[in-house]
C-alpha atoms as a PDB file:
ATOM      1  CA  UNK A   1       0.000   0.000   0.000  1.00  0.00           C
ATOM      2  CA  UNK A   2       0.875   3.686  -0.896  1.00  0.00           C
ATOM      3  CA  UNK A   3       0.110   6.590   1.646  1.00  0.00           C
ATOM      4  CA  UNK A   4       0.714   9.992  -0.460  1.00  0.00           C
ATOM      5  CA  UNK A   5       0.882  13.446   1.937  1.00  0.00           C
ATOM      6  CA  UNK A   6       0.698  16.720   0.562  1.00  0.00           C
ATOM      7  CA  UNK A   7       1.129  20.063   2.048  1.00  0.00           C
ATOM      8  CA  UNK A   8       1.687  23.571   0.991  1.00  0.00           C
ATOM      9  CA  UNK A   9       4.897  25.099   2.230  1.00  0.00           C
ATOM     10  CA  UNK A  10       4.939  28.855   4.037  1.00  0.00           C
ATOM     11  CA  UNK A  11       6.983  30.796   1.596  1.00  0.00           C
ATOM     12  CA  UNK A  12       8.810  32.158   4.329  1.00  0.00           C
ATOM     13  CA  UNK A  13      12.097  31.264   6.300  1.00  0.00           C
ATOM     14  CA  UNK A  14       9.609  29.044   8.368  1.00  0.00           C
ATOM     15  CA  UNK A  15       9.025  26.629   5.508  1.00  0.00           C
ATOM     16  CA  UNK A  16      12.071  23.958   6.605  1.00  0.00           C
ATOM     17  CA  UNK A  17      10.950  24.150  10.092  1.00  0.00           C
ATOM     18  CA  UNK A  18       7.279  23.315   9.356  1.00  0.00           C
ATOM     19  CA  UNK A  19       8.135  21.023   6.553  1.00  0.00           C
ATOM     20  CA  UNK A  20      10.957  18.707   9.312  1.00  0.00           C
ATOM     21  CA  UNK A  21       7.509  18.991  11.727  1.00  0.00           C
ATOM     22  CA  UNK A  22       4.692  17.837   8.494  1.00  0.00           C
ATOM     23  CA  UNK A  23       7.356  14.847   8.062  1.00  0.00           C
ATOM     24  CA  UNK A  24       8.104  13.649  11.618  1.00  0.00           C
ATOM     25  CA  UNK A  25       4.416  13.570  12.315  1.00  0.00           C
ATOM     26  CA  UNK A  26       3.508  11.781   9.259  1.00  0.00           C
ATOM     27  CA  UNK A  27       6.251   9.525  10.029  1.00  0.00           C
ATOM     28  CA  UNK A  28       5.258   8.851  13.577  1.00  0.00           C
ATOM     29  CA  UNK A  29       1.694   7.939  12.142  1.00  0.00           C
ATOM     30  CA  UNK A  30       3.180   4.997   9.823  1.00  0.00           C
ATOM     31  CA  UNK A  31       5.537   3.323  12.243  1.00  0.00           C
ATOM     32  CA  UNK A  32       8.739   4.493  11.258  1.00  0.00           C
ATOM     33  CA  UNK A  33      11.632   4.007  13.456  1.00  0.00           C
ATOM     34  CA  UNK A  34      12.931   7.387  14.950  1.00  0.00           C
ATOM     35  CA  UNK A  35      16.006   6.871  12.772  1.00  0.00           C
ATOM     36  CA  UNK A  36      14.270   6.853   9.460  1.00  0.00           C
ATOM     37  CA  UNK A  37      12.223   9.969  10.413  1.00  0.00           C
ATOM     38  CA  UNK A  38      15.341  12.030  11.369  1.00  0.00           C
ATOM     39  CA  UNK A  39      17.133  11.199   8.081  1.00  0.00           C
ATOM     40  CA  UNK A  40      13.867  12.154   6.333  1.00  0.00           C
ATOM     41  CA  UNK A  41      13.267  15.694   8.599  1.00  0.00           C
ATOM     42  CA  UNK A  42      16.814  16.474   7.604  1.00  0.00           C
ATOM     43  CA  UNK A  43      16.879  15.835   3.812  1.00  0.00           C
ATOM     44  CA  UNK A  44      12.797  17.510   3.794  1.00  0.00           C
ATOM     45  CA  UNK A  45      14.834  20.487   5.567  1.00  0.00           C
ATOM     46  CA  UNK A  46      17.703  20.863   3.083  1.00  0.00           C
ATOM     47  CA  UNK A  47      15.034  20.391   0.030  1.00  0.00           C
ATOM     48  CA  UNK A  48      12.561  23.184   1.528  1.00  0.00           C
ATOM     49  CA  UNK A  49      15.605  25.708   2.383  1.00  0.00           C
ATOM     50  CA  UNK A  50      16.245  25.261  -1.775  1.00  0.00           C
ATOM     51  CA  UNK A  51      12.979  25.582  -2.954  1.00  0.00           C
ATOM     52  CA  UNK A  52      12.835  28.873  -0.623  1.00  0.00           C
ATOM     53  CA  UNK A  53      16.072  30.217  -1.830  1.00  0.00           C
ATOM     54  CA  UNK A  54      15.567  29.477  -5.609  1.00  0.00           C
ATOM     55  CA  UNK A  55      12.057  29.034  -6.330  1.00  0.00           C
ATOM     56  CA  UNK A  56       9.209  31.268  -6.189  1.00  0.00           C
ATOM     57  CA  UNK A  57       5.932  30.183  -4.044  1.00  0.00           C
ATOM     58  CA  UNK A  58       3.860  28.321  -4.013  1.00  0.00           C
ATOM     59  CA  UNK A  59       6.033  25.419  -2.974  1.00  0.00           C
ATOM     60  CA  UNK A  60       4.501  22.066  -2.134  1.00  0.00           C
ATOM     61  CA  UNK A  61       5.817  18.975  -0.246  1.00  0.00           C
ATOM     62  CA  UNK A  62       5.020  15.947  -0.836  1.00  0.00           C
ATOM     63  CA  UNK A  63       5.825  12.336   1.089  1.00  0.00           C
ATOM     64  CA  UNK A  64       5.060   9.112  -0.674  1.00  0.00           C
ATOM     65  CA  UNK A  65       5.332   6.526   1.905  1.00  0.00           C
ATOM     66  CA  UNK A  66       5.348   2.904   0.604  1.00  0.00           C
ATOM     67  CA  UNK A  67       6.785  -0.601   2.462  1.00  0.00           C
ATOM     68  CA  UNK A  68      10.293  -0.044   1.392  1.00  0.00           C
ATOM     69  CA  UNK A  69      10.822   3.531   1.001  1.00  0.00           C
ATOM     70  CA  UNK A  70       9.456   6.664   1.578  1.00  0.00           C
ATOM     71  CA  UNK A  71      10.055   9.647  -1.298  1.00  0.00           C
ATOM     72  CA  UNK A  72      10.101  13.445  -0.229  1.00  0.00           C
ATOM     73  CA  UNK A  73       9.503  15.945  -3.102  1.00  0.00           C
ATOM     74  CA  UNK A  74       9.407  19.374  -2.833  1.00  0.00           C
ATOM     75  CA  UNK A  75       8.140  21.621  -5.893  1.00  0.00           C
ATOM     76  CA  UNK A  76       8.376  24.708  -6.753  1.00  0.00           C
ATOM     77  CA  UNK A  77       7.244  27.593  -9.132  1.00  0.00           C
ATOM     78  CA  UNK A  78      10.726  28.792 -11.434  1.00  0.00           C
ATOM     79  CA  UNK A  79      12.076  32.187 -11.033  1.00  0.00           C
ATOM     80  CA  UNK A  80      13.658  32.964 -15.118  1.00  0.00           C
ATOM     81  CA  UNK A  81      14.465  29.906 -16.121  1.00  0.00           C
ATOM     82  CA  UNK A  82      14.327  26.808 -13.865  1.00  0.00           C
ATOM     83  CA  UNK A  83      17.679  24.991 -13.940  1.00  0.00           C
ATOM     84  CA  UNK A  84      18.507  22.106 -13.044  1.00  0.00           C
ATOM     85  CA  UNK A  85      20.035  21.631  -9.229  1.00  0.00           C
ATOM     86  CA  UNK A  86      23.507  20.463  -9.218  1.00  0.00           C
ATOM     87  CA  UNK A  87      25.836  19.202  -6.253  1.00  0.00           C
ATOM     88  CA  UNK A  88      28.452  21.747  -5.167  1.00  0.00           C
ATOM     89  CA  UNK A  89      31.705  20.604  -5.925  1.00  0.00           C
ATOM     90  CA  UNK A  90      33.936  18.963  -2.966  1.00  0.00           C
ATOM     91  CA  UNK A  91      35.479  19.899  -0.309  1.00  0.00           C
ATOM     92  CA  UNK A  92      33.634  22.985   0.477  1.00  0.00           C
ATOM     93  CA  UNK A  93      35.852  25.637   1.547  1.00  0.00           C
ATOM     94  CA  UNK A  94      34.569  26.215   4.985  1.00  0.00           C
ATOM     95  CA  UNK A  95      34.134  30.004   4.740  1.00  0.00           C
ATOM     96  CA  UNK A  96      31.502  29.393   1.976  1.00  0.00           C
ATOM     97  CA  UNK A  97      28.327  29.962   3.499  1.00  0.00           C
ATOM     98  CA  UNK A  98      26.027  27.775   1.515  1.00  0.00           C
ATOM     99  CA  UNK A  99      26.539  24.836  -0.952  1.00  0.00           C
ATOM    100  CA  UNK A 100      26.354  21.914   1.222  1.00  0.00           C
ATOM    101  CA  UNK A 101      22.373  21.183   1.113  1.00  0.00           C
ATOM    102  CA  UNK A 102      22.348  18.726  -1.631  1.00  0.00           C
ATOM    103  CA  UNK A 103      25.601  16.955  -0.853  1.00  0.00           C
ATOM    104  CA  UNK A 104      23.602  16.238   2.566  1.00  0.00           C
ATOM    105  CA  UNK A 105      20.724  14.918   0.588  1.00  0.00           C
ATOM    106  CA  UNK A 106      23.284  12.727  -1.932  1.00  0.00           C
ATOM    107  CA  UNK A 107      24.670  10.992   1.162  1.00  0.00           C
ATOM    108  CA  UNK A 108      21.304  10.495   3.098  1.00  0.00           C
ATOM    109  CA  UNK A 109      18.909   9.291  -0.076  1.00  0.00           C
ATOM    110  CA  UNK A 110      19.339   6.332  -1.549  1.00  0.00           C
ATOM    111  CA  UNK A 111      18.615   8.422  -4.863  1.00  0.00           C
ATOM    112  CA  UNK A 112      17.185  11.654  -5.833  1.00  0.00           C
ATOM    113  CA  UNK A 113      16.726  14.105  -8.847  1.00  0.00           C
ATOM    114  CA  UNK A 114      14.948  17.409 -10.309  1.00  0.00           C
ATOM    115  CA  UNK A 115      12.421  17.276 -12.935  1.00  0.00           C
ATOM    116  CA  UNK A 116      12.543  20.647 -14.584  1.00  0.00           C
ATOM    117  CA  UNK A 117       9.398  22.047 -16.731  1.00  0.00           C
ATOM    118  CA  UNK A 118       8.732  25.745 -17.708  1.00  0.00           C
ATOM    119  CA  UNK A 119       6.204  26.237 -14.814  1.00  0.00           C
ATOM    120  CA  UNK A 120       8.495  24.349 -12.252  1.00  0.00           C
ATOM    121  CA  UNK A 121      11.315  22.414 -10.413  1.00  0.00           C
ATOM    122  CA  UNK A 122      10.594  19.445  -8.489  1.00  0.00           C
ATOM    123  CA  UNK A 123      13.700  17.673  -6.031  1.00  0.00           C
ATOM    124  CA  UNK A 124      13.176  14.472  -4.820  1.00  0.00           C
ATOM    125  CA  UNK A 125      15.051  12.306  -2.597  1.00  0.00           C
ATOM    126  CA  UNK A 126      14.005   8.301  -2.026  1.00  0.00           C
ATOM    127  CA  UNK A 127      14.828   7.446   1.667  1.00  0.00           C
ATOM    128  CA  UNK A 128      15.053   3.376   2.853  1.00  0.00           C
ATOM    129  CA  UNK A 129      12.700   2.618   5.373  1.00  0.00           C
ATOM    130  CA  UNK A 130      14.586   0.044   7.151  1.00  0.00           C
END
């Protein structure tokens, strides 16, 4: 069986906050072990903090929670353009304020990726449930 959760994001500097909370909870609900929903609040936070920084609102999370895995997406409306997000290349230098969110989300996700359209960017991440 496939549980999907949706829920609009504040398109404020509240969003990865609210979005960690929307995930635990959901989490909780489906019997997840504590683990699992930390590694998922963490990746949902690094994915929200993106779509705040380079998207425009409204932004939209979603959690797709199935026996194996669970997916977190997070879509948003593109600013000019809508390219594709790439990793930041390593080692950061540790001055550099930003850059790190997606290397975070490489290393916790089993797999993720961006589908890009002309209306908007959607990140993804696919998280083991075990």
């Amino acid at each position: 069986m496939t549980v999907t959760h949706s829920w609009m994001l504040p398109a404020d500097t509240t969003a990865a906050a609210a979005g960690r909370d929307f995930v635990r909870s959901a989490l909780v609900e489906y019997g997840n072990s504590s683990d699992t929903a930390e590694v998922a609040a963490l990746v949902t936070s690094e994915l929200c903090t993106n779509a705040i920084l380079h998207g425009s609102p409204p932004q939209l999370l979603k959690l797709v929670i199935d026996r194996e895995h669970l997916r977190v997406e997070v879509s948003s409306s593109n600013r000019v353009g809508g390219a594709v997000p790439k990793l930041a290349p390593m080692p950061i230098n540790s001055d550099t304020v930003g850059g790190r969110g997606l290397n975070l989300v490489n290393v916790l996700s089993s797999t993720w990726g961006a589908d890009v359209n002309s209306g908007s960017t959607t990140v993804w991440a696919d998280i083991s449930r075990s």
